[in-house]
PDB file of N, CA and C in Angstrom:
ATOM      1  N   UNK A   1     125.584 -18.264  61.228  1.00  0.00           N
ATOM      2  CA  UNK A   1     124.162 -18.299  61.438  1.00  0.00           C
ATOM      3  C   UNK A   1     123.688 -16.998  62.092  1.00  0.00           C
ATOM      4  N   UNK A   2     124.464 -16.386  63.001  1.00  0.00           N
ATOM      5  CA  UNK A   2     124.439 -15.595  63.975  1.00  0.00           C
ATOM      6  C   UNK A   2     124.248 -14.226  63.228  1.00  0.00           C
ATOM      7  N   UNK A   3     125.092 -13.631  62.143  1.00  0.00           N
ATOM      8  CA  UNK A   3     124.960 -13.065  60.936  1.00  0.00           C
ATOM      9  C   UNK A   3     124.231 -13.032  59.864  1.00  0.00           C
ATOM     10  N   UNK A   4     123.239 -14.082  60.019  1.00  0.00           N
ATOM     11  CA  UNK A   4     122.391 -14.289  58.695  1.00  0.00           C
ATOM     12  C   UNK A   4     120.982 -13.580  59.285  1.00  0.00           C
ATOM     13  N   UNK A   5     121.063 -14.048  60.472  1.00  0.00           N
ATOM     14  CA  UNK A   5     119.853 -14.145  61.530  1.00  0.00           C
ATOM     15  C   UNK A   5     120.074 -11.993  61.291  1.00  0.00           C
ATOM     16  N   UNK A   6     121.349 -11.676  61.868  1.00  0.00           N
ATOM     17  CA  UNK A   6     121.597 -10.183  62.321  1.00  0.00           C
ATOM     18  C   UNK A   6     121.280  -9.058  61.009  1.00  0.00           C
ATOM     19  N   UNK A   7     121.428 -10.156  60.122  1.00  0.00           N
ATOM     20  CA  UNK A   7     121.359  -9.288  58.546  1.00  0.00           C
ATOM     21  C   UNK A   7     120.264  -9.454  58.300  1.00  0.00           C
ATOM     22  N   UNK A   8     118.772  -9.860  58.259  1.00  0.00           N
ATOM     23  CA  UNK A   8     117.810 -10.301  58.091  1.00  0.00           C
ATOM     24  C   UNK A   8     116.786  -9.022  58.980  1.00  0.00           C
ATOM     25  N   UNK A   9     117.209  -9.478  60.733  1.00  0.00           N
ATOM     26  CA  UNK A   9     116.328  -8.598  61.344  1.00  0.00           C
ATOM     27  C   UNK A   9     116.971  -6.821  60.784  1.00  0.00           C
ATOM     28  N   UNK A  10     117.899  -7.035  60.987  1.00  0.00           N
ATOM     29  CA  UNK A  10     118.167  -5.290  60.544  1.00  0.00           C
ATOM     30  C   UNK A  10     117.615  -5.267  59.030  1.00  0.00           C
ATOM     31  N   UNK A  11     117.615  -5.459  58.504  1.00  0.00           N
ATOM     32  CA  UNK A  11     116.839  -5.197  56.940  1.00  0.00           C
ATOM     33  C   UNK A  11     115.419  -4.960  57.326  1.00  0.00           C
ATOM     34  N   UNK A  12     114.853  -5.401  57.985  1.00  0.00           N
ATOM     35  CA  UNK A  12     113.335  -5.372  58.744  1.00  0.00           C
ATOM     36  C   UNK A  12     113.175  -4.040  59.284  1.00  0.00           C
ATOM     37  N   UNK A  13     113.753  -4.061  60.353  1.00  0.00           N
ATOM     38  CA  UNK A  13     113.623  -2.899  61.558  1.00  0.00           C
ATOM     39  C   UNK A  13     113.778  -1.578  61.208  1.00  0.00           C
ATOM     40  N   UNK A  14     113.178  -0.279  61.380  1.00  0.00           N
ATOM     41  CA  UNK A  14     113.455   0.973  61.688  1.00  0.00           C
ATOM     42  C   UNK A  14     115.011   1.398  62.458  1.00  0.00           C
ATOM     43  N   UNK A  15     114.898   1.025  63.106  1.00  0.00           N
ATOM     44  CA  UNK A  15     116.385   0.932  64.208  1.00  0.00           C
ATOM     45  C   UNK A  15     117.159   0.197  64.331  1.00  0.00           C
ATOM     46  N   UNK A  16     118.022  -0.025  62.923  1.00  0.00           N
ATOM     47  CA  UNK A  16     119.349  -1.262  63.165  1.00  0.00           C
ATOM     48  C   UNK A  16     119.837  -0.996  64.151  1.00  0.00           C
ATOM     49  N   UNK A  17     120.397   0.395  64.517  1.00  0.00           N
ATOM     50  CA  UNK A  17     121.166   0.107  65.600  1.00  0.00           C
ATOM     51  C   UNK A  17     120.604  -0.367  67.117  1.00  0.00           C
ATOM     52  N   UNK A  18     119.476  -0.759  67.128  1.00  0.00           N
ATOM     53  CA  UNK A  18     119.609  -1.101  68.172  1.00  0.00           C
ATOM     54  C   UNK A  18     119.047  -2.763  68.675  1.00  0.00           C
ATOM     55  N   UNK A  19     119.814  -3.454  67.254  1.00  0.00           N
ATOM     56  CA  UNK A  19     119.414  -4.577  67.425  1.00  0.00           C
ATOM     57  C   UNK A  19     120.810  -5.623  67.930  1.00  0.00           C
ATOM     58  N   UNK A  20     120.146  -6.123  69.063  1.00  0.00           N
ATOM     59  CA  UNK A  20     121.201  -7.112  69.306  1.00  0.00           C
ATOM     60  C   UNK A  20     120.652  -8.546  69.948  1.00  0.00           C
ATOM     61  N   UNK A  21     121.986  -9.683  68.994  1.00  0.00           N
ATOM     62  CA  UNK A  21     121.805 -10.765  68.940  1.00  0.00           C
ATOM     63  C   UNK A  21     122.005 -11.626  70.118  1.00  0.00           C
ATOM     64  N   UNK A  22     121.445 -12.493  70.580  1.00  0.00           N
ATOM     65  CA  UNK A  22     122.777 -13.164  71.451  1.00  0.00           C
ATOM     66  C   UNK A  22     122.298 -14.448  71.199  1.00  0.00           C
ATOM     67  N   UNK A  23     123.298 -15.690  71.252  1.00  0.00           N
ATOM     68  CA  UNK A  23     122.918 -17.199  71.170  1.00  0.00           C
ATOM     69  C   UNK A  23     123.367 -17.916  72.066  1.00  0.00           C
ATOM     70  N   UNK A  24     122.944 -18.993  72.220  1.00  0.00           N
ATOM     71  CA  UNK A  24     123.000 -20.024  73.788  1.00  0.00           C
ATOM     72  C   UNK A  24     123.195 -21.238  72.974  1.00  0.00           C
ATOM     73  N   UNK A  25     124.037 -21.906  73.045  1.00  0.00           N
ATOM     74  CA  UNK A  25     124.159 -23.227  71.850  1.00  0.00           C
ATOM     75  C   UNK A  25     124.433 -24.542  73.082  1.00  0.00           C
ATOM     76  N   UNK A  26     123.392 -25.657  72.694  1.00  0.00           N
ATOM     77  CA  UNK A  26     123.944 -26.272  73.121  1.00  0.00           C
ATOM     78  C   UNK A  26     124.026 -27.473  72.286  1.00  0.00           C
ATOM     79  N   UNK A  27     123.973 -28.766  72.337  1.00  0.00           N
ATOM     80  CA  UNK A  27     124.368 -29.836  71.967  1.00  0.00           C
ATOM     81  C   UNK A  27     123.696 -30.258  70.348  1.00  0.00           C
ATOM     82  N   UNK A  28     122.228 -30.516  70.523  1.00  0.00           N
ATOM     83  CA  UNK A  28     121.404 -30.105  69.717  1.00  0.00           C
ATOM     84  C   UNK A  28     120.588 -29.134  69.176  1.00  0.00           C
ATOM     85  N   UNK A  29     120.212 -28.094  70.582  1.00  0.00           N
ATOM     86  CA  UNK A  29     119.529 -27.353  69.905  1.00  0.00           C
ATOM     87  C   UNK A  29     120.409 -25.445  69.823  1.00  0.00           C
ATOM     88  N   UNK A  30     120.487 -24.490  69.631  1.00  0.00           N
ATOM     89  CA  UNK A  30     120.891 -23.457  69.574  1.00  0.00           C
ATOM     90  C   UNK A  30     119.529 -22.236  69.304  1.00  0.00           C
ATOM     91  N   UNK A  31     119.625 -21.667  70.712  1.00  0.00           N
ATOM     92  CA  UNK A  31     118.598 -20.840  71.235  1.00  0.00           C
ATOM     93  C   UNK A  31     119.061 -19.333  70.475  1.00  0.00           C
ATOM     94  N   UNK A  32     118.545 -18.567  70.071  1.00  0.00           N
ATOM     95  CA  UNK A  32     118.729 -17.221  69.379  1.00  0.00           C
ATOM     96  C   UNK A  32     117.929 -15.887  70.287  1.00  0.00           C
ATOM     97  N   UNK A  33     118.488 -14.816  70.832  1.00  0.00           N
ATOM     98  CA  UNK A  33     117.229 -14.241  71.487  1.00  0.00           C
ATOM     99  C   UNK A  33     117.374 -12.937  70.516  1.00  0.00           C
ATOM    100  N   UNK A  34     116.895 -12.445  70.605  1.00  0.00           N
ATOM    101  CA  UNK A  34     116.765 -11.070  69.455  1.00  0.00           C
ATOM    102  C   UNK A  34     116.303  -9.484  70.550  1.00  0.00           C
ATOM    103  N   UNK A  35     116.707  -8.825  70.203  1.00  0.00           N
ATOM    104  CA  UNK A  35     116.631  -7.606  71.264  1.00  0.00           C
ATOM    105  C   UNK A  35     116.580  -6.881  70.172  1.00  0.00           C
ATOM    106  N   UNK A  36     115.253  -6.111  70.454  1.00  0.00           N
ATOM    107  CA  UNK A  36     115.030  -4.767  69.141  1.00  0.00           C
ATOM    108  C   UNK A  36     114.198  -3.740  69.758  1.00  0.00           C
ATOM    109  N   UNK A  37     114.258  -2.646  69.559  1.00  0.00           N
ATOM    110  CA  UNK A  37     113.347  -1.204  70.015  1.00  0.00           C
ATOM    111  C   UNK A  37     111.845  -1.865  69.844  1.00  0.00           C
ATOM    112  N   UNK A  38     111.240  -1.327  71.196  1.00  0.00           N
ATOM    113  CA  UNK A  38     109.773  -1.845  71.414  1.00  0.00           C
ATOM    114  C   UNK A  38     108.727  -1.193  70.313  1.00  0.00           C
ATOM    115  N   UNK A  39     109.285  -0.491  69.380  1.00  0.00           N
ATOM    116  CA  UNK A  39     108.802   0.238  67.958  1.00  0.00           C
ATOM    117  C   UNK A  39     108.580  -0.562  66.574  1.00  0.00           C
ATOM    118  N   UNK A  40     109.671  -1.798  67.054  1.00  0.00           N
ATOM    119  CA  UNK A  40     109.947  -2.564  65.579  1.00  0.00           C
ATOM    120  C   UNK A  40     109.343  -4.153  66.136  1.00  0.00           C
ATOM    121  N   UNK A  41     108.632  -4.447  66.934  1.00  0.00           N
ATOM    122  CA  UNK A  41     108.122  -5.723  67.540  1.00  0.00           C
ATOM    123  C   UNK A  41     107.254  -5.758  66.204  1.00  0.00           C
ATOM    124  N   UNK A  42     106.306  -4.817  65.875  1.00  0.00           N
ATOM    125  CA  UNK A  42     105.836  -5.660  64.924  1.00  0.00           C
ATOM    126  C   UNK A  42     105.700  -5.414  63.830  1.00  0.00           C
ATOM    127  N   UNK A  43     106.794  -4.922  63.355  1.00  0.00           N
ATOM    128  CA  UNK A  43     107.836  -5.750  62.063  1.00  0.00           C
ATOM    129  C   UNK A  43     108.162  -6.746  62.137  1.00  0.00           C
ATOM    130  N   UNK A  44     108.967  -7.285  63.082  1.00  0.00           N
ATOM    131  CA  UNK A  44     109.347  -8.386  63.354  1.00  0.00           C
ATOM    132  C   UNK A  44     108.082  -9.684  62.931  1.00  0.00           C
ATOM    133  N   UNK A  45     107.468  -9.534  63.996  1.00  0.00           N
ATOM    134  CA  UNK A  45     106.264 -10.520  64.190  1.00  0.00           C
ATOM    135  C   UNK A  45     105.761 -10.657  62.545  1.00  0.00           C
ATOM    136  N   UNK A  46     105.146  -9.300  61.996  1.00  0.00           N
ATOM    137  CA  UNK A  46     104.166  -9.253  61.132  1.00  0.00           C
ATOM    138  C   UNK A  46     102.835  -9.347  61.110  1.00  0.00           C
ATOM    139  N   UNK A  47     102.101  -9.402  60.110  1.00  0.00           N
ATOM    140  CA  UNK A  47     100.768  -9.561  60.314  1.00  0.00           C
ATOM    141  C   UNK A  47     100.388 -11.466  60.621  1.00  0.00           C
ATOM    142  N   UNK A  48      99.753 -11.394  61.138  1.00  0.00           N
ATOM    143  CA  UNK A  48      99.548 -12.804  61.597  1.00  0.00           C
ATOM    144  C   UNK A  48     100.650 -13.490  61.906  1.00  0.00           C
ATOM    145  N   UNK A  49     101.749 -12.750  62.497  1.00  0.00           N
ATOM    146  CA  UNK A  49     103.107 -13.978  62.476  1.00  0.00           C
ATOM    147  C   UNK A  49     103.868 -14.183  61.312  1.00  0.00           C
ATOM    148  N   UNK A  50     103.627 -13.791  60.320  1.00  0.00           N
ATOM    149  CA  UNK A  50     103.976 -14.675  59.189  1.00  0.00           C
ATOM    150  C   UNK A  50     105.703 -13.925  58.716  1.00  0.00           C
ATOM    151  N   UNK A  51     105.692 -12.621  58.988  1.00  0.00           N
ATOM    152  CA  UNK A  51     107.410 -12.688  58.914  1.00  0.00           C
ATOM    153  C   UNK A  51     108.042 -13.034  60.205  1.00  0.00           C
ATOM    154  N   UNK A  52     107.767 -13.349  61.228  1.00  0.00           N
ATOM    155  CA  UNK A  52     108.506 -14.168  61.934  1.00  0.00           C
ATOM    156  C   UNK A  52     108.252 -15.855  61.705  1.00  0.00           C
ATOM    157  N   UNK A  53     107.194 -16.033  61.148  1.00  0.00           N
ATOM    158  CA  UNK A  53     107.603 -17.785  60.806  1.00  0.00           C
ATOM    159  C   UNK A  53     108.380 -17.890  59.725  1.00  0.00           C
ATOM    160  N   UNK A  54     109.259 -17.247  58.779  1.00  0.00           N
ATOM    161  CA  UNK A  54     109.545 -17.005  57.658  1.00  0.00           C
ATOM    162  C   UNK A  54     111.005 -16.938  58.010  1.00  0.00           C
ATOM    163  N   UNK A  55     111.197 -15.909  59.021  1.00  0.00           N
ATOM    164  CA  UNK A  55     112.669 -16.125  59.231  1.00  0.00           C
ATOM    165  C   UNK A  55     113.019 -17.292  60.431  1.00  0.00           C
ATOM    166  N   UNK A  56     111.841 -18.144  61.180  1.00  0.00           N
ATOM    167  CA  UNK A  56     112.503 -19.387  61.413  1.00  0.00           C
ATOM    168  C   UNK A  56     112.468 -20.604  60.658  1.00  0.00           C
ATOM    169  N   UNK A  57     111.779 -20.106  59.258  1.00  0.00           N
ATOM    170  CA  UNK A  57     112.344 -21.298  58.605  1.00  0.00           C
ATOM    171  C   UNK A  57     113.699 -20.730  57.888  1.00  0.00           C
ATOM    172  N   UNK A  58     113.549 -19.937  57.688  1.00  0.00           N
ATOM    173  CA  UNK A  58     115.095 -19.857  57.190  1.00  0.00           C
ATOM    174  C   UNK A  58     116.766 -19.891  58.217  1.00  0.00           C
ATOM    175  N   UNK A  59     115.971 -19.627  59.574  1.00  0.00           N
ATOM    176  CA  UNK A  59     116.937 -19.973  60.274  1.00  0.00           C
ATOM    177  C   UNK A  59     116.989 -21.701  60.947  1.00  0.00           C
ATOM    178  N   UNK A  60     115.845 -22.471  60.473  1.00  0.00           N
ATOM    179  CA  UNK A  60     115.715 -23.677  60.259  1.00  0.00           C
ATOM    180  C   UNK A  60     116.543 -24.490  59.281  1.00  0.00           C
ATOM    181  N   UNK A  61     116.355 -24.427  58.174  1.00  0.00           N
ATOM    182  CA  UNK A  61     116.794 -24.363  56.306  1.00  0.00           C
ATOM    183  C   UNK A  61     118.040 -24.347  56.977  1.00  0.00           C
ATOM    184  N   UNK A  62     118.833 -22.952  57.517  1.00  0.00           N
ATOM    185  CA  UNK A  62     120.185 -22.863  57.683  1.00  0.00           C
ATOM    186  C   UNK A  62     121.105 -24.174  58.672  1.00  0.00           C
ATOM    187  N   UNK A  63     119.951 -24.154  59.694  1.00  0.00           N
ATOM    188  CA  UNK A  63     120.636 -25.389  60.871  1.00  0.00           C
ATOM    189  C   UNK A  63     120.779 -26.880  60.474  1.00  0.00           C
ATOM    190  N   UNK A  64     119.871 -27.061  59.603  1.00  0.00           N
ATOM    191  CA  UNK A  64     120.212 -28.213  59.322  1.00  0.00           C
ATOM    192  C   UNK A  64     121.630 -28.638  58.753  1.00  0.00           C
ATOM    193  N   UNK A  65     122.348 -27.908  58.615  1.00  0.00           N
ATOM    194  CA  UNK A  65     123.991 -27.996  57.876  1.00  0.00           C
ATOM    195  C   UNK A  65     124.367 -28.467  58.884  1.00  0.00           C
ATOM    196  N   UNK A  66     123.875 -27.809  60.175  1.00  0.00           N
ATOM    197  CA  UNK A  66     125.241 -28.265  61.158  1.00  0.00           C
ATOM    198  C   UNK A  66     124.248 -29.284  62.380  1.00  0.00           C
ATOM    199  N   UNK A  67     123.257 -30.275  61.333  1.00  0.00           N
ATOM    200  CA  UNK A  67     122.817 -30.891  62.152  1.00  0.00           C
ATOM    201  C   UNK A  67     121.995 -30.302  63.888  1.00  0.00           C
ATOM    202  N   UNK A  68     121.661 -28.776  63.948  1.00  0.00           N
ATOM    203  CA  UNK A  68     121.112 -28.590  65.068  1.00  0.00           C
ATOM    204  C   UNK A  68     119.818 -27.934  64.851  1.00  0.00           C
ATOM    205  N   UNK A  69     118.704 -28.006  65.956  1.00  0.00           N
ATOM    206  CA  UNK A  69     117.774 -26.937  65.669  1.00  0.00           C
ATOM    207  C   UNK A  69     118.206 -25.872  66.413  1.00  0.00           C
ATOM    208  N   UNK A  70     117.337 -24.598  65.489  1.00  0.00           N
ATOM    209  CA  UNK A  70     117.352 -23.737  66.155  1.00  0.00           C
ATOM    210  C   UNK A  70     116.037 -22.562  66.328  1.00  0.00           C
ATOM    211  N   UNK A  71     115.993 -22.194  67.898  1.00  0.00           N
ATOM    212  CA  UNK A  71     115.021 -21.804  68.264  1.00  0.00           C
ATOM    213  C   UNK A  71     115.042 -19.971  68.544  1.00  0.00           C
ATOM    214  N   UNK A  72     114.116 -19.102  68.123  1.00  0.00           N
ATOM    215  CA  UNK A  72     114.225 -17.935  68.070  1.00  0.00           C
ATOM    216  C   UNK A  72     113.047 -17.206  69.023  1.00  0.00           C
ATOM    217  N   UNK A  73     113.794 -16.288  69.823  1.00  0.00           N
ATOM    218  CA  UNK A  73     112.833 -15.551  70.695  1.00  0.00           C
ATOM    219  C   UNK A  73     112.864 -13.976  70.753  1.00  0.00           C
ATOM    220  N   UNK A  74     111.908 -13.361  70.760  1.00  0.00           N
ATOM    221  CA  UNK A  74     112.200 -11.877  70.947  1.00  0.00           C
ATOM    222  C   UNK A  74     112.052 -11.213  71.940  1.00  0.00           C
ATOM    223  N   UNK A  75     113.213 -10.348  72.497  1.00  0.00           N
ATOM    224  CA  UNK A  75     113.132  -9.984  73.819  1.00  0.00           C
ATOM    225  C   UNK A  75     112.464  -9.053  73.861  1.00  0.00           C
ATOM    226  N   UNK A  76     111.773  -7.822  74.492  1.00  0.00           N
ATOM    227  CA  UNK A  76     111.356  -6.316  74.380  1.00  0.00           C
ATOM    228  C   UNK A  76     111.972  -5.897  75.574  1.00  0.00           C
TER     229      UNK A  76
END
């Protein structure tokens, strides 16, 4: 998941390298935080939100396999 999520934002961003993942998993739900250059925030986001609601449904779509949600945040 952790990889789908990492391959997704770097395809987005100006600055792959300086994107990093980290996840907090717990029982049901599995927290995602995203760390990217304060340059690529809105890429990320998009216009009205809409490529960041896009990649939590797909990181939604994905969780349901393993029965958990999962929740995505972006750090700056």
């Amino acid at each position: 998941m952790k990889q789908l999520l990492e391959y997704i934002v770097k395809s987005i961003v100006e600055t792959p390298q300086d994107v990093n993942i980290h996840s907090c998993e717990g029982k049901k739900t599995t927290l995602y935080e995203i760390e990217i250059n304060k340059n690529d925030i809105g890429k990320i986001i998009g216009k009205d939100g809409v490529t960041l609601d896009s990649i939590n449904t797909l990181l939604s779509v994905a969780s349901v396999k393993n029965n958990k949600k999962s929740v995505l945040e972006i750090i700056d």
